[in-house]
N, C-alpha and C. Protein backbone atom coordinates (compact mmCIF):
# COMPACT_ATOMS: atom_id res chain seq x y z
N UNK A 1 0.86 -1.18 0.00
CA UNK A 1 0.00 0.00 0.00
C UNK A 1 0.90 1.24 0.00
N UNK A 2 0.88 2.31 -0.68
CA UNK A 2 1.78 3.24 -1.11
C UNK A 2 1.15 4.19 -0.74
N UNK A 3 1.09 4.85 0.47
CA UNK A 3 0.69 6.06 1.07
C UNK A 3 2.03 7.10 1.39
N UNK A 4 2.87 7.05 0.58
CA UNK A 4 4.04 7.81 0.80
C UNK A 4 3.87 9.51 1.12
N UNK A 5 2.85 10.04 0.18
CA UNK A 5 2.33 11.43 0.52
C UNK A 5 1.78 11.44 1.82
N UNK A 6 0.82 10.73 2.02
CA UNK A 6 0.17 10.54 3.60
C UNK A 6 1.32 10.25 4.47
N UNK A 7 2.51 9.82 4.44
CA UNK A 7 3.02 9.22 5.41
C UNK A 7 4.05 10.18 6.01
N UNK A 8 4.58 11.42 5.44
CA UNK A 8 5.54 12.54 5.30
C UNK A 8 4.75 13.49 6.56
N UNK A 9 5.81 14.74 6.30
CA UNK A 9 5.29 15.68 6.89
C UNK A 9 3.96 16.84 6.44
N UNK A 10 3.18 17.31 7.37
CA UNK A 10 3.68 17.00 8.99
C UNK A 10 3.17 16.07 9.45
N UNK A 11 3.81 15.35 10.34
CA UNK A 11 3.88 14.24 10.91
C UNK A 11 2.28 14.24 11.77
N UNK A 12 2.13 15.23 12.47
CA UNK A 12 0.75 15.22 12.81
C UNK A 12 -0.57 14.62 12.52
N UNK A 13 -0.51 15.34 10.70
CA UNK A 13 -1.14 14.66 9.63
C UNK A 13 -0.95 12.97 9.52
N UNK A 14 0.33 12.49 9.48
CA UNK A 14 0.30 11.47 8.92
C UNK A 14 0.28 10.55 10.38
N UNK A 15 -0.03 10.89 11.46
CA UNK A 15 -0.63 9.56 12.20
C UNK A 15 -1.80 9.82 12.37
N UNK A 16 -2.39 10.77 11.90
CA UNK A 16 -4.10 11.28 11.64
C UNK A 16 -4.56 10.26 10.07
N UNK A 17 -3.45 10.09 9.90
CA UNK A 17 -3.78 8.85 8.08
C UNK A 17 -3.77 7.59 8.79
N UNK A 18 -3.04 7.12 9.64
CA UNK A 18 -3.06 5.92 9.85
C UNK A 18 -3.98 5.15 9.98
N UNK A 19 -5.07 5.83 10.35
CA UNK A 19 -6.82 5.52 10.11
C UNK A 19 -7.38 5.16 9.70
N UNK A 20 -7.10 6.23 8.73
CA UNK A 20 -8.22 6.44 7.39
C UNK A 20 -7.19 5.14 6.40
N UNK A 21 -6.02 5.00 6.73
CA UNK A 21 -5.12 3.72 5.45
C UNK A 21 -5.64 2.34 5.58
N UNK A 22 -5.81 2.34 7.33
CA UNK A 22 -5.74 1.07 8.02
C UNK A 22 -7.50 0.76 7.62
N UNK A 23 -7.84 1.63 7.38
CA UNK A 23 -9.17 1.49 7.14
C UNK A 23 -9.77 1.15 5.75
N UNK A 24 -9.14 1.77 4.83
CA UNK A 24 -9.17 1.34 3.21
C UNK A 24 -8.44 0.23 3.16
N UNK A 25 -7.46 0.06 3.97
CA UNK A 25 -6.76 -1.59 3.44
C UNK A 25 -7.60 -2.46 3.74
N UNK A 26 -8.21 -2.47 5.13
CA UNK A 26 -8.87 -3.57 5.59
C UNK A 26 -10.55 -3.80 4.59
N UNK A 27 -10.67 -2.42 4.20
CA UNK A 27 -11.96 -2.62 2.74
C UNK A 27 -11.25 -3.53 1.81
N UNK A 28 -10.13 -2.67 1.17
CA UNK A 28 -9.45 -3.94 0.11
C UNK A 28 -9.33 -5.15 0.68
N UNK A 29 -9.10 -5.31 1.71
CA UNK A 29 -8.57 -7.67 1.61
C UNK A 29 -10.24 -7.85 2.04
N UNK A 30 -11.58 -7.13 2.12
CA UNK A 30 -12.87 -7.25 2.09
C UNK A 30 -13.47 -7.51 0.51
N UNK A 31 -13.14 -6.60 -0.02
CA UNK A 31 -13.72 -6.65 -0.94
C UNK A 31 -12.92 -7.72 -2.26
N UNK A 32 -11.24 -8.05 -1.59
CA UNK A 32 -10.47 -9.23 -2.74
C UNK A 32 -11.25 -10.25 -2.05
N UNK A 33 -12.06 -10.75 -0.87
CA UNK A 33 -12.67 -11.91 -0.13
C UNK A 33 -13.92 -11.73 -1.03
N UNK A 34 -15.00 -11.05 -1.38
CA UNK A 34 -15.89 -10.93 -1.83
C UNK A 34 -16.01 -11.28 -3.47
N UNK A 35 -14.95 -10.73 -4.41
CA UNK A 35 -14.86 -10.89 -5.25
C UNK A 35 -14.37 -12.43 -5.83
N UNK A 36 -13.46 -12.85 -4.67
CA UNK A 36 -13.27 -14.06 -5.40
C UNK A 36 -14.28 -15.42 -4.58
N UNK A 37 -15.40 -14.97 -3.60
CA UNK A 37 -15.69 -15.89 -3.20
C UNK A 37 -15.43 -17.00 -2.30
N UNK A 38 -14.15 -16.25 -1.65
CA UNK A 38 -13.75 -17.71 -0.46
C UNK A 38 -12.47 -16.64 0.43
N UNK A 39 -12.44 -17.36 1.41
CA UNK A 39 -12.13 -16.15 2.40
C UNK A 39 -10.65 -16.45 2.06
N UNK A 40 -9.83 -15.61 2.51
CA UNK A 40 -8.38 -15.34 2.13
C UNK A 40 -7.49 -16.61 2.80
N UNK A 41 -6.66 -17.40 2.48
CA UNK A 41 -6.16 -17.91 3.07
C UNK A 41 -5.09 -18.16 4.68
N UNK A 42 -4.98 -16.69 3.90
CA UNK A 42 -3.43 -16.53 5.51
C UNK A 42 -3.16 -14.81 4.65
N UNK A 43 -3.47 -13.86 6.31
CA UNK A 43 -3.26 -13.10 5.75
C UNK A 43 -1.98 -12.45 6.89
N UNK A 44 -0.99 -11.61 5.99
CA UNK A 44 0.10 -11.09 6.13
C UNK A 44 0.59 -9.94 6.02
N UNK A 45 0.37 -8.62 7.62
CA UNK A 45 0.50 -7.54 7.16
C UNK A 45 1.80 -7.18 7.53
N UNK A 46 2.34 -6.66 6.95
CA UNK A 46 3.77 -5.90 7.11
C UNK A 46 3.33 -4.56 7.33
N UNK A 47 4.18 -3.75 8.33
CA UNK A 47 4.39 -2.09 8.42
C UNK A 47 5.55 -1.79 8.99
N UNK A 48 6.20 -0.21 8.21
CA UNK A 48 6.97 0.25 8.69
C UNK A 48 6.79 1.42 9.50
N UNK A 49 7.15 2.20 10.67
CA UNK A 49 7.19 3.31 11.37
C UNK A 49 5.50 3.28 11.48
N UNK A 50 4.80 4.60 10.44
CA UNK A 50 3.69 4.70 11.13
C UNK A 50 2.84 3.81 10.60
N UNK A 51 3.41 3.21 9.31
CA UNK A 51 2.81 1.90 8.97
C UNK A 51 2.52 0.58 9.86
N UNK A 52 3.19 0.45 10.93
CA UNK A 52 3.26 -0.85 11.84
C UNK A 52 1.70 -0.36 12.57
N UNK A 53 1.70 1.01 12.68
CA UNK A 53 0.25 0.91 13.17
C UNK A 53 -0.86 1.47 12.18
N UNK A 54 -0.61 1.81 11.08
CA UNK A 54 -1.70 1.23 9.74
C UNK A 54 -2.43 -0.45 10.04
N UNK A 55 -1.05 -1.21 10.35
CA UNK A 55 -1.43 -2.74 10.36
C UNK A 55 -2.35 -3.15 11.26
N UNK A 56 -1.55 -2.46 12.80
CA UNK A 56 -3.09 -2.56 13.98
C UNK A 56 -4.58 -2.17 13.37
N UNK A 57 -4.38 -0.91 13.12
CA UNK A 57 -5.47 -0.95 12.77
C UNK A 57 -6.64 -1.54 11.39
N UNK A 58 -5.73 -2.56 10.56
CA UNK A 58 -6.08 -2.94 9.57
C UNK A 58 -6.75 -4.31 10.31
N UNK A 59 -5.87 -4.66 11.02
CA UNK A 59 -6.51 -6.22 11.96
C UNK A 59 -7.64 -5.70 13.09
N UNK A 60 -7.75 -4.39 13.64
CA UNK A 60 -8.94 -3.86 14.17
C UNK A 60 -9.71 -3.88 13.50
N UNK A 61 -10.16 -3.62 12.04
CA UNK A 61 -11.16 -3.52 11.63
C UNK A 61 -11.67 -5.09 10.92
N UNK A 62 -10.54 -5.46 10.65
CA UNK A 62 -10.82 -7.20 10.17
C UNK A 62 -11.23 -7.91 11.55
N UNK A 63 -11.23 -7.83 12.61
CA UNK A 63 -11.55 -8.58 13.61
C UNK A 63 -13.56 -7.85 14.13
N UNK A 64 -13.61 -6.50 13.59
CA UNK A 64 -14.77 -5.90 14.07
C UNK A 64 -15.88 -6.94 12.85
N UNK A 65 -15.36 -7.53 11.78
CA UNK A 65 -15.94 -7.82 10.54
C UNK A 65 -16.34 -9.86 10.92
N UNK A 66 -15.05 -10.06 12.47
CA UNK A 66 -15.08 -11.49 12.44
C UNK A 66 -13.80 -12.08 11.72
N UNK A 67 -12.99 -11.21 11.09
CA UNK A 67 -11.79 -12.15 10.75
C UNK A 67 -10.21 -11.69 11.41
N UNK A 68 -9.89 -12.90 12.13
CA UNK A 68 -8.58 -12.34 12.37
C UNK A 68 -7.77 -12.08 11.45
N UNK A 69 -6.66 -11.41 11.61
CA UNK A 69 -5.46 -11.71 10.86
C UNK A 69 -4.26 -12.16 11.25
N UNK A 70 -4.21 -13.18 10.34
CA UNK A 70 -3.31 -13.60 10.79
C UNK A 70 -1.77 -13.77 11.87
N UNK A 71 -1.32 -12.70 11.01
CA UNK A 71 0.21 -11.66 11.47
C UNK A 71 0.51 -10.80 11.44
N UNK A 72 0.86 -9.71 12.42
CA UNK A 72 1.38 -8.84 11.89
C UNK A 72 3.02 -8.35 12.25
N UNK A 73 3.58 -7.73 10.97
CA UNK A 73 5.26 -7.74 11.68
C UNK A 73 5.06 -6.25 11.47
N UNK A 74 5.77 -6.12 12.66
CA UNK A 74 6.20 -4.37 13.09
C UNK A 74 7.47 -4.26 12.67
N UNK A 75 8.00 -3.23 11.47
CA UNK A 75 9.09 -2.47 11.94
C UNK A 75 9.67 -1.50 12.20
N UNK A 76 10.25 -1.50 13.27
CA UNK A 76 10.20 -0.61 14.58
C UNK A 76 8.91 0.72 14.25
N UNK A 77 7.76 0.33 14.98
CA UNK A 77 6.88 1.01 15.25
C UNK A 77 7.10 2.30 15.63
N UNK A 78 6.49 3.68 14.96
CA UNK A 78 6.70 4.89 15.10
C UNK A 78 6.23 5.26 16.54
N UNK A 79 7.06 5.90 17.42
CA UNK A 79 6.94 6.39 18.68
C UNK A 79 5.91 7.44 18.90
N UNK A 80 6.10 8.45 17.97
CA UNK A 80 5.51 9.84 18.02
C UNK A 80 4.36 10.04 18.08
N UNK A 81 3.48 9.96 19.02
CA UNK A 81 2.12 10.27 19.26
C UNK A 81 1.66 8.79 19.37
N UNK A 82 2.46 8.15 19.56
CA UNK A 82 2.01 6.72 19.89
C UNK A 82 2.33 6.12 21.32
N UNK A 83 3.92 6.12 21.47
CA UNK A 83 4.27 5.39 22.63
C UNK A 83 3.73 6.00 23.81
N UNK A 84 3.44 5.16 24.25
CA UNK A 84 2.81 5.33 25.94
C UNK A 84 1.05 5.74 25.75
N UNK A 85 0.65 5.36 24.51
CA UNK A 85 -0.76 5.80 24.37
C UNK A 85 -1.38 4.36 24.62
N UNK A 86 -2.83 4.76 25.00
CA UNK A 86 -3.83 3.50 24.81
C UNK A 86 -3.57 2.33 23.90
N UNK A 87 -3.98 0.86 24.21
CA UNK A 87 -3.57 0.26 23.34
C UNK A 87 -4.66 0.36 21.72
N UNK A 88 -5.77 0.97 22.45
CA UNK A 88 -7.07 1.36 21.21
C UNK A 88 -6.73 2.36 19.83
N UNK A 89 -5.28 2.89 20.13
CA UNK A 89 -4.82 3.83 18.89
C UNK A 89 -3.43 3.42 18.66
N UNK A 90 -3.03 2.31 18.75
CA UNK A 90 -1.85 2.07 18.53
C UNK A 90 -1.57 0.55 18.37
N UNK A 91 -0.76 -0.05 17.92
CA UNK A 91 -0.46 -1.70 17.78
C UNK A 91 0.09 -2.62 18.77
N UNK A 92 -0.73 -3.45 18.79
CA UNK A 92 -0.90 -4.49 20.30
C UNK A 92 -1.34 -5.72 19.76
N UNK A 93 -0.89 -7.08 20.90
CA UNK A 93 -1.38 -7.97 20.49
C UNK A 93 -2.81 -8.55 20.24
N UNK A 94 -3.64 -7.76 20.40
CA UNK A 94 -5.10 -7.93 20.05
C UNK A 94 -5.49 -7.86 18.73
N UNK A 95 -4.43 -6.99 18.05
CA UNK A 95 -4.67 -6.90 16.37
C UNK A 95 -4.25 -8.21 15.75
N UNK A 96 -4.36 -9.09 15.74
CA UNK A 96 -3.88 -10.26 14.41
C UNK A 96 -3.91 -11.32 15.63
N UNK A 97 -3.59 -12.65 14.90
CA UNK A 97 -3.52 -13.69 16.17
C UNK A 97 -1.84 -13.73 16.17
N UNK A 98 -0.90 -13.48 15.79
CA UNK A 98 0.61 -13.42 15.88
C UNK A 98 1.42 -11.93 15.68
N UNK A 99 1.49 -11.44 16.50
CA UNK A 99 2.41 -9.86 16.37
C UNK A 99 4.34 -10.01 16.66
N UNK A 100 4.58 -10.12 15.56
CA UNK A 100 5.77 -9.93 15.84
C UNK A 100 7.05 -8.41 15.86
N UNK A 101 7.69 -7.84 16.27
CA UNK A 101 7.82 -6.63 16.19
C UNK A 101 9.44 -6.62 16.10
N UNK A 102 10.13 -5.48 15.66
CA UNK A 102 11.90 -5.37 15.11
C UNK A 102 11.89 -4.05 15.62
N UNK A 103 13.13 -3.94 16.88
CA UNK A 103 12.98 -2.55 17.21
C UNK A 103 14.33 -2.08 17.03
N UNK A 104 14.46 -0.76 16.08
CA UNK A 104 16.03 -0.64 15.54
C UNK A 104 16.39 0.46 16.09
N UNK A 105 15.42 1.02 16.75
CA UNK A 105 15.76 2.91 16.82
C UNK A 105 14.95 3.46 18.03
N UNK A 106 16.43 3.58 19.31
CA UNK A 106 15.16 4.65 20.27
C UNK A 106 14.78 6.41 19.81
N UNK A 107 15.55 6.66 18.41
CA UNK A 107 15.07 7.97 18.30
C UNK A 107 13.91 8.06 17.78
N UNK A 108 13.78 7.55 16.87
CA UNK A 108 11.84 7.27 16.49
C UNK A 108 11.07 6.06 16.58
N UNK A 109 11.59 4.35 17.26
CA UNK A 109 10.67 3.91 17.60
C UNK A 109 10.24 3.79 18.73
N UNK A 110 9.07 3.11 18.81
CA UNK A 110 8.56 2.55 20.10
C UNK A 110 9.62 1.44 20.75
N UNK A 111 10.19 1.63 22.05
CA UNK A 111 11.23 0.32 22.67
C UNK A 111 10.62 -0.56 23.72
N UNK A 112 9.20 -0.14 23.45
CA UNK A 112 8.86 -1.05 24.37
C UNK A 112 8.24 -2.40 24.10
N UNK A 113 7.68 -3.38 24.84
CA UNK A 113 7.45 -4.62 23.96
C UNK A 113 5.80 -4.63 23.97
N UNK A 114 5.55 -4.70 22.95
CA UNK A 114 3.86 -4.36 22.12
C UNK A 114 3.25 -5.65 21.36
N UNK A 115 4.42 -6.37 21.21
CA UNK A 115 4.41 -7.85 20.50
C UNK A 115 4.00 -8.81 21.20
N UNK A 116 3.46 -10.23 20.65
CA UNK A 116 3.66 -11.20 21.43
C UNK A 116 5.35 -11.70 21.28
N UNK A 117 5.87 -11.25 20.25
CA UNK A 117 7.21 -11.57 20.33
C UNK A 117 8.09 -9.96 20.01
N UNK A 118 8.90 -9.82 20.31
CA UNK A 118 9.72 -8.27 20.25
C UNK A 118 10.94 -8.46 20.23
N UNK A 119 12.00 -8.15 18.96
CA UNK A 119 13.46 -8.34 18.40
C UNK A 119 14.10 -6.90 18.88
N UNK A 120 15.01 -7.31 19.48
CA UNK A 120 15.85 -6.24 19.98
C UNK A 120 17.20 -6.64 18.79
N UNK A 121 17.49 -6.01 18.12
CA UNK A 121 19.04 -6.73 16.84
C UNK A 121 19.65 -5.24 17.57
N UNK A 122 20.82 -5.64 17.86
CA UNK A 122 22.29 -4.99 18.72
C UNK A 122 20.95 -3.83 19.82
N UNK A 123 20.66 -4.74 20.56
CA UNK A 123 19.64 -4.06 21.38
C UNK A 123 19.00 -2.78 21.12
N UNK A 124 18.48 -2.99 19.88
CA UNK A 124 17.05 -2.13 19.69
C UNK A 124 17.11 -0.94 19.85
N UNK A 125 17.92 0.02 20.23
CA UNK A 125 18.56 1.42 20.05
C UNK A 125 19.14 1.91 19.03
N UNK A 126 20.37 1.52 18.94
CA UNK A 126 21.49 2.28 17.88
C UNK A 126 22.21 1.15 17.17
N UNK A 127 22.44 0.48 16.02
CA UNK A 127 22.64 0.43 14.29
C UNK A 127 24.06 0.79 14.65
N UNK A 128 24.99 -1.02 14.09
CA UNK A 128 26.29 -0.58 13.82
C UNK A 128 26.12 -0.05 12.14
N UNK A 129 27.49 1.22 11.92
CA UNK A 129 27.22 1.83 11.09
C UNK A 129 26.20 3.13 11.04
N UNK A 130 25.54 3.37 11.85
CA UNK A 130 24.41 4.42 11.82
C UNK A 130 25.05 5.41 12.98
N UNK A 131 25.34 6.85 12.36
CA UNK A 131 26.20 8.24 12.81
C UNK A 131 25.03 8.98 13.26
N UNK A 132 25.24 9.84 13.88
CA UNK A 132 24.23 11.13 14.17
C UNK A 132 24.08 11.33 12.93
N UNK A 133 24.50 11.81 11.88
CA UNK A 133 24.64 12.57 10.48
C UNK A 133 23.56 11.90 9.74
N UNK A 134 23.62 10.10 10.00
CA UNK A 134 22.82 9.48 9.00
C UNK A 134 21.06 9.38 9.21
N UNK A 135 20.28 10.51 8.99
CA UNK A 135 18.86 10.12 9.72
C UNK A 135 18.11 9.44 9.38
N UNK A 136 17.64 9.11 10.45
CA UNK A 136 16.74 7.84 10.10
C UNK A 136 17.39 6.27 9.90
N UNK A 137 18.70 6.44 9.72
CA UNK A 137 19.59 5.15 9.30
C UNK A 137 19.10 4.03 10.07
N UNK A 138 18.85 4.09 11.29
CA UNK A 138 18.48 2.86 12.48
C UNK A 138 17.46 2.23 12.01
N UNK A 139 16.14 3.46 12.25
CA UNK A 139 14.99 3.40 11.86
C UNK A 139 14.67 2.61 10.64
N UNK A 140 15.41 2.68 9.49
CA UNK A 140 15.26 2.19 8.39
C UNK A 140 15.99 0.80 8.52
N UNK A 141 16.85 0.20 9.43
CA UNK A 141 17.32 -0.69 9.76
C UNK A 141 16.80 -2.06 9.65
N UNK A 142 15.44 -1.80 10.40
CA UNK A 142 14.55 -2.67 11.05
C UNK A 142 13.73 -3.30 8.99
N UNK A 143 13.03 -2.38 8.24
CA UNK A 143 13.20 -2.85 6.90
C UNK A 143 14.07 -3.58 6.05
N UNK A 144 14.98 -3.52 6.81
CA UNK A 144 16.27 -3.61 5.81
C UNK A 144 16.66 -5.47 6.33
N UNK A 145 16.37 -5.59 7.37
CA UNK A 145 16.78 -6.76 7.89
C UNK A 145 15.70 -7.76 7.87
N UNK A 146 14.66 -7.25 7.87
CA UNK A 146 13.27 -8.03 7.51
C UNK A 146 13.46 -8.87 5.68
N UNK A 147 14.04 -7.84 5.28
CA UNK A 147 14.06 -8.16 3.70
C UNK A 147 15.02 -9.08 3.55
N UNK A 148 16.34 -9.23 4.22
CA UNK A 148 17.38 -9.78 4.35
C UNK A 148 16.95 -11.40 4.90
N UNK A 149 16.14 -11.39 5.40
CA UNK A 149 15.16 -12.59 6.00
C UNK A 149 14.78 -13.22 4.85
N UNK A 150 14.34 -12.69 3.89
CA UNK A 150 13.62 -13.41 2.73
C UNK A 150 14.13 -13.95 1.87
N UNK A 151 15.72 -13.18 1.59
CA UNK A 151 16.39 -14.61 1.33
C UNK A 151 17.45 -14.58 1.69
N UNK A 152 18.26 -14.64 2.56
CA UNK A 152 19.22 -15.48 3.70
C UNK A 152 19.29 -16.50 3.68
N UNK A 153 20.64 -17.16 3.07
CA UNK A 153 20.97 -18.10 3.62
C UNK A 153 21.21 -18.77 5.23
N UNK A 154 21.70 -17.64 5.51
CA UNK A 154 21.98 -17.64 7.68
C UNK A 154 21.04 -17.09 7.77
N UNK A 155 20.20 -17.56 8.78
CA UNK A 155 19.10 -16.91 9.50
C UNK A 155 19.50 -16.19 10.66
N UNK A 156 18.78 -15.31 11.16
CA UNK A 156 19.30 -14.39 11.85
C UNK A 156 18.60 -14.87 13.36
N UNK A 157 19.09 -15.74 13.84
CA UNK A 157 19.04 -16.66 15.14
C UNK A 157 18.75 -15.31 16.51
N UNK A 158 17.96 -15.11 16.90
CA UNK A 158 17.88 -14.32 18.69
C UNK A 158 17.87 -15.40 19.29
N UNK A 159 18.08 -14.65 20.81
CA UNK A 159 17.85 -15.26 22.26
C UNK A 159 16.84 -14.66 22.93
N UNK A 160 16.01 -15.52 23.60
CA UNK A 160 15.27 -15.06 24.53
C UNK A 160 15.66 -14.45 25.79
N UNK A 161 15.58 -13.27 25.98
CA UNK A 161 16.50 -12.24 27.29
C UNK A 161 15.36 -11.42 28.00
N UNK A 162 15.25 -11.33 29.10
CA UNK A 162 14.38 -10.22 29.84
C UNK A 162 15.06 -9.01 29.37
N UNK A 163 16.50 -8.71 29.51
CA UNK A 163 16.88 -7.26 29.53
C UNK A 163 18.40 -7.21 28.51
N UNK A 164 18.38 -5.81 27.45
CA UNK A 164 19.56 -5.85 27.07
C UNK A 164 20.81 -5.81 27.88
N UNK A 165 21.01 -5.13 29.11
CA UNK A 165 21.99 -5.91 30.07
C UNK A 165 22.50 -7.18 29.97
N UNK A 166 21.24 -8.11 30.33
CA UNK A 166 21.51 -9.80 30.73
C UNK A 166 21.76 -10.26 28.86
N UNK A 167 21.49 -9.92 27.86
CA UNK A 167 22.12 -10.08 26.95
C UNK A 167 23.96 -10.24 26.53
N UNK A 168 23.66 -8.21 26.98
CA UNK A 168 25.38 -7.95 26.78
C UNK A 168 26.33 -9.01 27.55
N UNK A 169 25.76 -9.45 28.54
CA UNK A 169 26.76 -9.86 30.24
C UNK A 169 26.67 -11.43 29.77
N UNK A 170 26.18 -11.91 28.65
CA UNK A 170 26.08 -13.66 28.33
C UNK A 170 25.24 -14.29 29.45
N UNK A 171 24.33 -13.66 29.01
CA UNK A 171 23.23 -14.83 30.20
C UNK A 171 22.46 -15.89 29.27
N UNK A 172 21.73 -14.99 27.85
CA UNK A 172 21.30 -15.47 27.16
C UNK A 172 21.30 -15.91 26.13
N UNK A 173 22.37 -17.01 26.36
CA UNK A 173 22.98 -17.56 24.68
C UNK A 173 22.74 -18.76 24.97
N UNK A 174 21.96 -19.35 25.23
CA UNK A 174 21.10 -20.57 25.33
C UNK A 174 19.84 -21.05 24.98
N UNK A 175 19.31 -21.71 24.30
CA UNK A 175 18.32 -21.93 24.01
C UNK A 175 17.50 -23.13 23.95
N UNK A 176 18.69 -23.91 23.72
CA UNK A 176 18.49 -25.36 23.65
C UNK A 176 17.84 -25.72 21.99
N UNK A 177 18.77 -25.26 21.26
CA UNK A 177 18.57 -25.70 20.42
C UNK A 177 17.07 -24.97 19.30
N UNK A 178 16.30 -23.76 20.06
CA UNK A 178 15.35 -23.69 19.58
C UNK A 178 15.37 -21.86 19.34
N UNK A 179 16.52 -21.38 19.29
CA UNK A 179 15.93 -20.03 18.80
C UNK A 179 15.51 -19.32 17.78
N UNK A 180 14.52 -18.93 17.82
CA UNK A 180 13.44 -18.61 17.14
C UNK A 180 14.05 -17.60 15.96
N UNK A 181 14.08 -17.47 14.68
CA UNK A 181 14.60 -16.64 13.33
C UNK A 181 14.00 -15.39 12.98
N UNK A 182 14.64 -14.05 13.38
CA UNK A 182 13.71 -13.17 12.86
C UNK A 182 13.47 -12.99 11.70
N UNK A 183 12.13 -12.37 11.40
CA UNK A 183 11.98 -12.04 10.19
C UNK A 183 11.04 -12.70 9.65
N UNK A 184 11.00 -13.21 8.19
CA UNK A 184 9.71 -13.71 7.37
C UNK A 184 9.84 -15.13 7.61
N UNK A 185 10.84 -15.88 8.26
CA UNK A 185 10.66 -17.04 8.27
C UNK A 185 10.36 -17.53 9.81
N UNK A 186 9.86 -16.94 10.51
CA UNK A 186 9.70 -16.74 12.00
C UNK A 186 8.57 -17.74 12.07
N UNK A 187 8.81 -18.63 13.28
CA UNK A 187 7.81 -19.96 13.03
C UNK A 187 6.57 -19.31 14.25
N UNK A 188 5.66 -18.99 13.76
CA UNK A 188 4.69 -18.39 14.30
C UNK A 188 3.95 -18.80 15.02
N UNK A 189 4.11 -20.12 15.09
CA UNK A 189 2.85 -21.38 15.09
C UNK A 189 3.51 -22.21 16.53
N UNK A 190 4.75 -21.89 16.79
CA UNK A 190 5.39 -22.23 18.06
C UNK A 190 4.45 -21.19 19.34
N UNK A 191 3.71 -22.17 19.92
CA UNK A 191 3.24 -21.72 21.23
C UNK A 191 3.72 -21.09 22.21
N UNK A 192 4.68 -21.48 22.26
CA UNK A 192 5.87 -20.83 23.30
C UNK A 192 6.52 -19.57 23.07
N UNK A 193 6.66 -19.25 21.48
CA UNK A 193 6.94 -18.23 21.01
C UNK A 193 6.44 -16.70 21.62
N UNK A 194 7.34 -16.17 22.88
CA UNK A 194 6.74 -14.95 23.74
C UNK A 194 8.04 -14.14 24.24
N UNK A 195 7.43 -12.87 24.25
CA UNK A 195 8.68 -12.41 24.86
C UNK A 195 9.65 -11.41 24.05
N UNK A 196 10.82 -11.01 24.47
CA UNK A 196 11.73 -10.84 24.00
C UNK A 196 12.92 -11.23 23.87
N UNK A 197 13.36 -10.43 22.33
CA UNK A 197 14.48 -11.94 21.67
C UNK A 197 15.70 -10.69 21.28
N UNK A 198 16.65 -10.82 21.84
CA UNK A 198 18.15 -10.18 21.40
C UNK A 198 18.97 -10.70 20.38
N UNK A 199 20.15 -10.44 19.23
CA UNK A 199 20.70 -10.94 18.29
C UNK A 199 21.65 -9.62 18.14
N UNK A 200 22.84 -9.61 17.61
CA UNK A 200 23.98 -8.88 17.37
C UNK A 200 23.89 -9.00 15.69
N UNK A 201 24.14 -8.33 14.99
CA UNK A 201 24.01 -8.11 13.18
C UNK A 201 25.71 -7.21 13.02
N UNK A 202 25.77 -7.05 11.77
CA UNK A 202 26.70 -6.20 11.62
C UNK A 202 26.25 -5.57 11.07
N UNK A 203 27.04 -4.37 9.91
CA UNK A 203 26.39 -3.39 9.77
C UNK A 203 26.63 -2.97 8.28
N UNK A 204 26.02 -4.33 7.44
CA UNK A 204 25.82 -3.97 5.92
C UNK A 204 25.05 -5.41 5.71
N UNK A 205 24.43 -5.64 5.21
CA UNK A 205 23.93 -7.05 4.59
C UNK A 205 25.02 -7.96 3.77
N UNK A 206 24.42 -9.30 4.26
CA UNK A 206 23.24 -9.65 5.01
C UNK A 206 23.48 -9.72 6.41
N UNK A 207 24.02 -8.82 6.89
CA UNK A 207 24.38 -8.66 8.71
C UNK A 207 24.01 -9.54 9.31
């Protein structure tokens, strides 16, 4: 969905779109269900910044209709007029039956965990390679590594960690064999799958 004009400045405006997008998308996968006669198979929303909560609200309105959705992947969810708000205007696990989320940037995303699952890659702040100078570089991070998922040979393996601390300090490099892959190949369908997950990248692809 290409809301690039809506999505710019001023920024005001464009989480005042997130609405009205999340709201025409969720008409479109209504009306591709209608037209072809049989309900969608598996549906799969991706968003970036204020797009991650386009997606909430695309699975808000598919769930007001009776259909979940499936998944949704956050990357790194836009902070600005979001974080610390209600979960009713912003993206939570109530939107889709699987929320997975990539947090690259404390200057514009959300760092808190909103997911049923939440990727901290070089703990979810600051992007090796990414300068004061470069804006947005972090932020755009979280895209960049999602895509890198799709076709990777190495999967990009996390750990399950309460805190980036107990990460840095080697608490959580254990798993037993089962840590979970960010990105598009993320096994969704694992029950256990909760929490938050840490991973170290470098800083060019496929990091």
């Amino acid at each position: 969905v290409d809301w690039m004009r809506g999505a710019w400045f001023p920024f005001t405006r464009a989480v005042a779109n997130t609405r009205l997008v999340g709201a025409q998308t969720a008409r479109l996968l209504q009306i591709l269900e209608e037209r072809s006669g049989r309900k969608l198979a598996y549906v799969h929303v991706i968003g970036f910044s204020f797009g991650a909560h386009v997606a909430g609200y695309v699975g808000r309105r598919m769930k007001k209709r009776g259909r979940m959705i499936d998944r949704i992947t956050a990357l790194d969810p836009a902070a600005m007029w979001f974080h610390k708000h209600h979960e009713d205007v912003r993206l939570d696990t109530s939107d889709a039956l699987f929320v997975d989320v990539i947090h690259t940037s404390a200057d514009y995303g959300i760092t808190s965990t909103i997911g049923h699952a939440d990727f901290y890659p070089n703990g979810g702040k600051k992007q090796p390679g990414c300068f004061s100078s470069y804006l947005f570089c972090g932020h755009k991070r979280a895209p960049a590594l999602f895509t890198t998922s799709l076709y990777t040979k190495t999967p990009l393996y996390s750990y399950p960690c309460r805190s980036e601390d107990d990460f840095n300090s080697g608490n959580c490099l254990k798993c037993d064999g089962k840590c979970p892959t960010m990105g598009f190949r993320l096994d969704t369908k694992n029950n256990t799958l909760s929490g938050s997950f840490y991973f170290r990248t470098t800083d060019t692809a496929p990091y």
